[in-house]
N, C-alpha and C. Protein backbone atom coordinates (compact mmCIF):
# COMPACT_ATOMS: atom_id res chain seq x y z
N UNK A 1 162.43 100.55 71.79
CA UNK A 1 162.92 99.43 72.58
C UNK A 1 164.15 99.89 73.36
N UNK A 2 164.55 99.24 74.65
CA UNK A 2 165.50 99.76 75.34
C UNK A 2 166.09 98.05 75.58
N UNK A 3 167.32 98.53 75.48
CA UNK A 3 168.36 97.21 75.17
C UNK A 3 169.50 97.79 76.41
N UNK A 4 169.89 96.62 77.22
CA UNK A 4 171.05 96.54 77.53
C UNK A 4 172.00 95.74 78.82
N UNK A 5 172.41 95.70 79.81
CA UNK A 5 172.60 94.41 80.27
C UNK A 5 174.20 94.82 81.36
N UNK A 6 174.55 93.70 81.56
CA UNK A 6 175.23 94.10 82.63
C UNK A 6 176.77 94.42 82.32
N UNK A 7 177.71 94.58 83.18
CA UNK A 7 179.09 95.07 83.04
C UNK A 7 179.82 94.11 82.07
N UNK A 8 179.80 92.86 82.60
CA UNK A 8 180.15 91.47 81.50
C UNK A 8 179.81 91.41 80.29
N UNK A 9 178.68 91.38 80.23
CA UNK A 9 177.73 91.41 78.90
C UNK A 9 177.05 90.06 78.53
N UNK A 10 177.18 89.37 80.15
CA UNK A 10 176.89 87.60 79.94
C UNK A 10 175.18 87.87 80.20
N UNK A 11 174.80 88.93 80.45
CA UNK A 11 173.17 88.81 80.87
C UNK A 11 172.74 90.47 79.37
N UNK A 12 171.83 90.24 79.00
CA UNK A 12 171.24 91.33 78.09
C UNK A 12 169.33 91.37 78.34
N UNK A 13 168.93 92.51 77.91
CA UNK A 13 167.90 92.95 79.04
C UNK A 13 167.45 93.41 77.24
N UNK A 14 166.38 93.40 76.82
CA UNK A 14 165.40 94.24 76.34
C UNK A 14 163.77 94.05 76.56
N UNK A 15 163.82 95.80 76.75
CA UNK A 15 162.30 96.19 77.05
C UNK A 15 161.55 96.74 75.67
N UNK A 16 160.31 96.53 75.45
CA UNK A 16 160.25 96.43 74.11
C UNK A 16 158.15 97.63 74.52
N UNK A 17 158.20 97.82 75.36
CA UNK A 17 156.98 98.39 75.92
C UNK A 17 157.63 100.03 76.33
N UNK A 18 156.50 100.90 77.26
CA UNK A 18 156.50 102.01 77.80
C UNK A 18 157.20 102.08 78.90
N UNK A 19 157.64 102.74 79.78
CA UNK A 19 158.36 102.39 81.05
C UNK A 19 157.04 103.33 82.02
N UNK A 20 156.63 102.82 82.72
CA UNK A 20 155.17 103.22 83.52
C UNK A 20 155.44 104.16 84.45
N UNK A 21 156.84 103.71 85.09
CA UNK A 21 157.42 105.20 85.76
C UNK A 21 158.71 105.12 86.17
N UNK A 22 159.00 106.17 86.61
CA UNK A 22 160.57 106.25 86.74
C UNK A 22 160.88 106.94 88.20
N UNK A 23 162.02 106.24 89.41
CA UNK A 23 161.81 106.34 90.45
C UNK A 23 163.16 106.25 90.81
N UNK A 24 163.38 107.21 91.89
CA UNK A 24 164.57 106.75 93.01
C UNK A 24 164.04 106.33 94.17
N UNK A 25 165.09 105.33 94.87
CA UNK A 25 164.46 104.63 96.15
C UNK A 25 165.82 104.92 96.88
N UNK A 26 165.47 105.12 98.44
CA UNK A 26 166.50 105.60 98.70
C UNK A 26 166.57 105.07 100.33
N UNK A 27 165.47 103.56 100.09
CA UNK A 27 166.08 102.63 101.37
C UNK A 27 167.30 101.84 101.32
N UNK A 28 167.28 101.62 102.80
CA UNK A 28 168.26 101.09 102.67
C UNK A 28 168.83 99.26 101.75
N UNK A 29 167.94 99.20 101.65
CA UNK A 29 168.18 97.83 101.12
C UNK A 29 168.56 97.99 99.57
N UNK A 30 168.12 99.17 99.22
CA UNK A 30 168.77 99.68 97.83
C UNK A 30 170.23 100.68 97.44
N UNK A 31 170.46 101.31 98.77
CA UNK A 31 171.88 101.44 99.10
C UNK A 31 172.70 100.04 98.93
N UNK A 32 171.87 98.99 99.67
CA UNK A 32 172.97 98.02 100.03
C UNK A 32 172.96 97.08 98.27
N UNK A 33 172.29 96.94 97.56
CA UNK A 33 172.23 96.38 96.64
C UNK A 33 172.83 97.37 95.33
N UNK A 34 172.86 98.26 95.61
CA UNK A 34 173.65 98.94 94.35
C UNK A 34 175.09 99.82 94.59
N UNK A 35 175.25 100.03 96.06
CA UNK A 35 176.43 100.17 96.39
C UNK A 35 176.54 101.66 96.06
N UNK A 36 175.10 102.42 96.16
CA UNK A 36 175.45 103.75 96.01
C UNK A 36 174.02 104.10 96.78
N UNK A 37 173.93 105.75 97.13
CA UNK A 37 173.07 106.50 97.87
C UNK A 37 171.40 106.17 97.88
N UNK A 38 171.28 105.73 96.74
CA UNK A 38 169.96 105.62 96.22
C UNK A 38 170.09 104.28 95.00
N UNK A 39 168.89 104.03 94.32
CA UNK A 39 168.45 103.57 93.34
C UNK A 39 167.58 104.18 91.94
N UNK A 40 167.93 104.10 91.02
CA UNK A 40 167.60 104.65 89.88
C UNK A 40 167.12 103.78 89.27
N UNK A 41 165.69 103.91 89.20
CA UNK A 41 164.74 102.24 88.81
C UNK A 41 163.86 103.08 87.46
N UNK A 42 163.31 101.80 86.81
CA UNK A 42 162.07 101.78 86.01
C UNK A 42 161.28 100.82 86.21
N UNK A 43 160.36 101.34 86.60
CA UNK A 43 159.22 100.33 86.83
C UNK A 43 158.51 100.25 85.15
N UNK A 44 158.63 98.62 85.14
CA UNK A 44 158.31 98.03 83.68
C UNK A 44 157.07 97.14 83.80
N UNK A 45 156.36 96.52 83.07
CA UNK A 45 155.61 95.42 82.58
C UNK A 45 156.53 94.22 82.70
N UNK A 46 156.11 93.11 83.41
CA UNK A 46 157.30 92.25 83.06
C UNK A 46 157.10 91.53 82.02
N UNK A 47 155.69 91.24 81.61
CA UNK A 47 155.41 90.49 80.24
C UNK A 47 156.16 90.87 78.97
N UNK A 48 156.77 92.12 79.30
CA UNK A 48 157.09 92.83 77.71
C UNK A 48 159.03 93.11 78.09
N UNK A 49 159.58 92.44 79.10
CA UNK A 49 160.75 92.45 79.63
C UNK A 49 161.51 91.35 78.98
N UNK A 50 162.42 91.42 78.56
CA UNK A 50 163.24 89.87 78.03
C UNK A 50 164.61 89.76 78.21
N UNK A 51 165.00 88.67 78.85
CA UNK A 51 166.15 88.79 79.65
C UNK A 51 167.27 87.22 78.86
N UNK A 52 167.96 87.83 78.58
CA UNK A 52 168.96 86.41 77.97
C UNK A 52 169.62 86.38 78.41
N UNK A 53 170.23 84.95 79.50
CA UNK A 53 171.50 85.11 79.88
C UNK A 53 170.83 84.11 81.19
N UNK A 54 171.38 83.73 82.25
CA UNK A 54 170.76 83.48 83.57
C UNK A 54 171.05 84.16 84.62
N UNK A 55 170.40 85.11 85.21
CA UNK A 55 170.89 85.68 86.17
C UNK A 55 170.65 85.13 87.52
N UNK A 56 171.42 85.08 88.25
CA UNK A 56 171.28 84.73 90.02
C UNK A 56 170.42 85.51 90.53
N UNK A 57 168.90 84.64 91.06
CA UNK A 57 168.70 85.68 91.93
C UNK A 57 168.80 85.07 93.69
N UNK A 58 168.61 86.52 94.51
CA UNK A 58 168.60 86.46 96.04
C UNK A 58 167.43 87.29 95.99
N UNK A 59 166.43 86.21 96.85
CA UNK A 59 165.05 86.66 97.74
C UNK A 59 165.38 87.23 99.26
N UNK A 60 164.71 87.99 99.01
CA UNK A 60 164.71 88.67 100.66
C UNK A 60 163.67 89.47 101.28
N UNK A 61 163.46 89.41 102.59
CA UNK A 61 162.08 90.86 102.58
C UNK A 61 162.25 91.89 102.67
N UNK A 62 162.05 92.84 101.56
CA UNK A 62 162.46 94.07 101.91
C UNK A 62 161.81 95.03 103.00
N UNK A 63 162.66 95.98 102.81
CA UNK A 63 162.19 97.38 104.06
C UNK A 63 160.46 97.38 104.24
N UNK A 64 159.93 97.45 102.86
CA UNK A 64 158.49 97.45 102.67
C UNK A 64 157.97 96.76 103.22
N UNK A 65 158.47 94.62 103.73
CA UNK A 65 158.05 93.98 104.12
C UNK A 65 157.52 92.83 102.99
N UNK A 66 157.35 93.42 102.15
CA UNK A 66 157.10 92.64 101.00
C UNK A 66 158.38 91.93 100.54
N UNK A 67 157.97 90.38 100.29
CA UNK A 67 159.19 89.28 100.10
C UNK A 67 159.19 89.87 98.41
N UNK A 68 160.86 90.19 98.14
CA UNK A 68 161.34 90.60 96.90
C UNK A 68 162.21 89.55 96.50
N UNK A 69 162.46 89.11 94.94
CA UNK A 69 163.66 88.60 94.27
C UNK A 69 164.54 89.66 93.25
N UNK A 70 165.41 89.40 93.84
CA UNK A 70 166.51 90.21 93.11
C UNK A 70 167.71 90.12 92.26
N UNK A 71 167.84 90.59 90.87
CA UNK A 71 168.35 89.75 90.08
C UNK A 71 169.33 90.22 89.72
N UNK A 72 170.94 89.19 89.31
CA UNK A 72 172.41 90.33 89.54
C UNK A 72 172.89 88.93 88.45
N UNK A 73 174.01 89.74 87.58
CA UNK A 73 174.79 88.71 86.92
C UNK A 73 175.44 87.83 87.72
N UNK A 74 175.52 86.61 87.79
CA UNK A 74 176.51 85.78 88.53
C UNK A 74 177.93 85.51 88.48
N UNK A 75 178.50 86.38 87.33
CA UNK A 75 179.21 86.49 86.94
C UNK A 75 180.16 87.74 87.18
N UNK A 76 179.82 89.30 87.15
CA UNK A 76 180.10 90.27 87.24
C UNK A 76 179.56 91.30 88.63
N UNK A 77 178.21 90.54 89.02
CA UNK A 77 178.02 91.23 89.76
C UNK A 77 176.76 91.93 89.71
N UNK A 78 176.36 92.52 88.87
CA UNK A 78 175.79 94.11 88.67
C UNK A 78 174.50 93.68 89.00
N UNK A 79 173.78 94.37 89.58
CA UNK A 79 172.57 94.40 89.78
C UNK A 79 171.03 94.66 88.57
N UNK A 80 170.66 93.79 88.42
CA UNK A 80 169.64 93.71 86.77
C UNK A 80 168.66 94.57 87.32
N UNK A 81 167.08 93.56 88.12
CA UNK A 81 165.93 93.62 88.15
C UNK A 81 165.81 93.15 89.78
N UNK A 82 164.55 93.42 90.23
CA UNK A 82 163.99 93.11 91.74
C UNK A 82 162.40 93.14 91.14
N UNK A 83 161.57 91.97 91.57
CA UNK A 83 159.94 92.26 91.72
C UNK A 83 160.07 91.40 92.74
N UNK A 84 158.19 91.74 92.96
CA UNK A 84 157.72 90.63 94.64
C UNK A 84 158.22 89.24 93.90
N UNK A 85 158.28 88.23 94.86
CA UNK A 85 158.38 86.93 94.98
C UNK A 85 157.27 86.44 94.67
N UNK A 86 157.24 85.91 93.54
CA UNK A 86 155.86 84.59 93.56
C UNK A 86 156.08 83.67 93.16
N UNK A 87 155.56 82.61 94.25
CA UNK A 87 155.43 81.40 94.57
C UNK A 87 154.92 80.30 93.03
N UNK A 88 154.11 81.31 92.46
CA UNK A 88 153.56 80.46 90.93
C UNK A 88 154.64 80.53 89.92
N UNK A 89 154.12 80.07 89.24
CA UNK A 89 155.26 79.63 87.66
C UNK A 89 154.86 81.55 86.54
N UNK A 90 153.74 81.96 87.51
CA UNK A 90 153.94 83.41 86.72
C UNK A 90 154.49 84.46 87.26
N UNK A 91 154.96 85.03 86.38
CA UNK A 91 155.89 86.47 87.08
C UNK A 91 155.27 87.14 87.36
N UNK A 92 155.61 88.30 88.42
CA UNK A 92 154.78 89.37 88.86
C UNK A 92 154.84 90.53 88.40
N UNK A 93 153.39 90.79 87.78
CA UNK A 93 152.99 92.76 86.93
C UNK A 93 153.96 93.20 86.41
N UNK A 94 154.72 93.47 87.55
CA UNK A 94 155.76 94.74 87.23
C UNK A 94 156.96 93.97 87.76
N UNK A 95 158.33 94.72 86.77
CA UNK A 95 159.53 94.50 87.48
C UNK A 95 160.31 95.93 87.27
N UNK A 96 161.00 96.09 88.68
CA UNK A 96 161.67 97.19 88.85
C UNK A 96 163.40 97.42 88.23
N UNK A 97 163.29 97.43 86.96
CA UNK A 97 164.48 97.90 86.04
C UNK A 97 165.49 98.50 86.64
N UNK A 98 167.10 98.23 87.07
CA UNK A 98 167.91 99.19 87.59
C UNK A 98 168.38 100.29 86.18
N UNK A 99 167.66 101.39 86.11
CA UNK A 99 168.16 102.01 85.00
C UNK A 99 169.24 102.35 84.84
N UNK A 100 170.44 102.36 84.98
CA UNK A 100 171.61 102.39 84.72
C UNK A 100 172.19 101.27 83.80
N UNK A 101 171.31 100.07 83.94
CA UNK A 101 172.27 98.75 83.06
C UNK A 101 171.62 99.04 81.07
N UNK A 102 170.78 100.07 81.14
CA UNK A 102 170.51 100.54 80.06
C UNK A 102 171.33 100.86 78.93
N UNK A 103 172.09 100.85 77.59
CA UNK A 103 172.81 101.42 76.85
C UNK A 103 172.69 102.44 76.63
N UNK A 104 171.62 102.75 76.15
CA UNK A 104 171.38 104.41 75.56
C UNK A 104 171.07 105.31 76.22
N UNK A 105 172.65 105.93 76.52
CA UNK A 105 172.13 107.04 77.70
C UNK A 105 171.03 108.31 77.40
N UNK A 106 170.52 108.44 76.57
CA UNK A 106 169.39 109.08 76.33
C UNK A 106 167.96 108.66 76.95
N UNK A 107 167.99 107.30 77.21
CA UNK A 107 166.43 106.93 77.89
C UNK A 107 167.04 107.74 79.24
N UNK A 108 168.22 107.41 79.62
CA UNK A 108 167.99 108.16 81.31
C UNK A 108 167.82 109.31 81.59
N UNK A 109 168.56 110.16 80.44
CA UNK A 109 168.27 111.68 80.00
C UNK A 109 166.81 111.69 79.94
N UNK A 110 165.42 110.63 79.25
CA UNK A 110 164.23 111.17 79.03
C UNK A 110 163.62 111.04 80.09
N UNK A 111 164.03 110.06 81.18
CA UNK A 111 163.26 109.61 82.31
C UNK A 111 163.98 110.00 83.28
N UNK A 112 164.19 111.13 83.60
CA UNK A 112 164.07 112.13 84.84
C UNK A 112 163.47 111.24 85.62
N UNK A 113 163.61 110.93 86.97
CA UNK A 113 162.66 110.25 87.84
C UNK A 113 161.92 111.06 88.16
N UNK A 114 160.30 110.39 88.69
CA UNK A 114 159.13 111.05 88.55
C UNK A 114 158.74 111.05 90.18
N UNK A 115 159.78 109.96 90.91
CA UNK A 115 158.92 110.13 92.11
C UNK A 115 159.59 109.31 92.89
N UNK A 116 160.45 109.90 94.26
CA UNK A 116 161.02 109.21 95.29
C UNK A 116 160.13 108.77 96.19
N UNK A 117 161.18 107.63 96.47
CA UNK A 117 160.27 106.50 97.83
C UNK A 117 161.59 106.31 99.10
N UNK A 118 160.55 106.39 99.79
CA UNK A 118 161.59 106.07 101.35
C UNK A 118 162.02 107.64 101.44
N UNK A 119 162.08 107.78 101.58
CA UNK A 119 162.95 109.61 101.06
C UNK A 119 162.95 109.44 102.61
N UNK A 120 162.52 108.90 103.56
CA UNK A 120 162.76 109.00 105.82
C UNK A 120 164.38 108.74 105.37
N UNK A 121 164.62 107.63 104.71
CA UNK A 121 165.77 107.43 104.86
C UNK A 121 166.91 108.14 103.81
N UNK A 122 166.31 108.88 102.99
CA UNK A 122 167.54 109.73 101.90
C UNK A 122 168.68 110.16 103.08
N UNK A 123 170.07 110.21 102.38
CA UNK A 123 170.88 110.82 102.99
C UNK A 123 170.72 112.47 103.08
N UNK A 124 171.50 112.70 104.21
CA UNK A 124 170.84 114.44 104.23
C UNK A 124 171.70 115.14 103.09
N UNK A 125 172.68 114.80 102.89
CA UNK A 125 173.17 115.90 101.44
C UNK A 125 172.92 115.23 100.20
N UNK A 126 171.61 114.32 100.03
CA UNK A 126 171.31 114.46 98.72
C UNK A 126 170.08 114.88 98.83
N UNK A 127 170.10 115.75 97.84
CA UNK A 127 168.43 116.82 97.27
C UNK A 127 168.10 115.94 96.54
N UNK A 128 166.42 116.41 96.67
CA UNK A 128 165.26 115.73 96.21
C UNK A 128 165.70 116.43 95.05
N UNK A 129 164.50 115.49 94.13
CA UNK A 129 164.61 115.92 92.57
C UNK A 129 163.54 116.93 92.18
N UNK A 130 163.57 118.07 91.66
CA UNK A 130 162.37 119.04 91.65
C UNK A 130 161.51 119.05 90.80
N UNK A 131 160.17 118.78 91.12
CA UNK A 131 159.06 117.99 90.28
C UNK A 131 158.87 116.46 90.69
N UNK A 132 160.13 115.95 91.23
CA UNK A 132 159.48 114.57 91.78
C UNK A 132 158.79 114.35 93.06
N UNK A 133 157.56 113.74 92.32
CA UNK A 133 156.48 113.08 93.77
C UNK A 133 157.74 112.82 95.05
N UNK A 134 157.12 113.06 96.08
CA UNK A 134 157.90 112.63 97.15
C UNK A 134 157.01 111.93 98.00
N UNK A 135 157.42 110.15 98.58
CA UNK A 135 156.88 109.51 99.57
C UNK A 135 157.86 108.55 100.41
N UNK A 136 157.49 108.95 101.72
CA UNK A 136 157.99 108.98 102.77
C UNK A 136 158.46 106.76 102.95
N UNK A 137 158.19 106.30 102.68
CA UNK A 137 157.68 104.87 102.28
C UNK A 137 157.78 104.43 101.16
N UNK A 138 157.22 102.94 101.10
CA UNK A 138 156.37 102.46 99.73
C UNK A 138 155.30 102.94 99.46
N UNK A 139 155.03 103.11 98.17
CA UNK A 139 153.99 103.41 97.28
C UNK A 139 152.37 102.58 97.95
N UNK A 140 151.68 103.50 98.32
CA UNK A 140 150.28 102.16 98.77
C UNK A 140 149.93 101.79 97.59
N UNK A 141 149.26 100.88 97.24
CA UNK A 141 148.29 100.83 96.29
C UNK A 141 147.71 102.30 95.46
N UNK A 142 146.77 102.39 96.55
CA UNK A 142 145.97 103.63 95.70
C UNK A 142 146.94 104.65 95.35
N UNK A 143 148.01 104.84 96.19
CA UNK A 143 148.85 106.21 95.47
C UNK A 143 149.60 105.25 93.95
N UNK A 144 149.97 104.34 94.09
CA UNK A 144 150.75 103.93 92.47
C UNK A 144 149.48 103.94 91.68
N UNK A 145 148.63 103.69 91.68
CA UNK A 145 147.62 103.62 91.01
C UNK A 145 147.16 104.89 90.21
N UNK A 146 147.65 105.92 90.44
CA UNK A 146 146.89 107.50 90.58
C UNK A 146 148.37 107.93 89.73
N UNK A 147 149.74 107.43 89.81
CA UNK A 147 150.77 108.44 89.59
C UNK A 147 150.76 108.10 87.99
């Protein structure tokens, strides 16, 4: 299980499943939401995600085009979780974990990211990660499907 939550400690996060993959994103809308070069995500199950606390979220469309909600303590700030927007009372598949709000710095040590996105827009003095998938964009379908 991976436990942990934001700078305050008014929001707490445990994942109690596999983490399906592990990713830097390095559009801009993830510069602007974490206030650094890139993003250091886990893409999770959201069924197996559990979140105590209420976090604020802000919807927006991202770079991808796809309408995202994005979830930050209201309190402190920090940036939690982002999945698509849906309109139903069910959550969507997957939610994209900011791995950093994690405690045990050992999951980030095990999950090396596996595979950058947007990388058009990486800054030029940060290097790719060696062994990570590289795509120029979002993930299509058939390529997340395959990684």
């Amino acid at each position: 299980m991976a436990v942990g939550g934001c700078f305050c400690g008014n929001i707490r996060i445990e994942y109690t499943g596999q983490i399906l993959a592990s990713a830097l994103c390095h559009c801009r809308d993830c510069r602007k939401l974490t206030g650094c070069p890139f993003s250091y995500d886990f893409i999770v199950k959201s069924a197996e995600l559990h979140v105590s606390g209420s976090p604020k979220v802000v919807a927006k469309t991202a770079d991808s085009g796809n309408a995202i909600s994005n979830y930050f303590c209201p309190d402190c700030g920090t940036p939690l979780f982002g999945r698509k927007a849906n309109f139903s009372e069910e959550p969507a598949e997957t939610t994209v974990v900011r791995a950093g709000i994690f405690d045990d710095r050992g999951i980030l040590n095990e999950r090396k990211p596996e595979l950058e996105i947007f990388t058009d827009s990486r800054l030029e003095w940060v290097c790719s990660i060696e062994k990570a998938s590289q795509f120029s964009g979002m993930l299509a379908p058939q390529e997340s499907d395959s990684s």
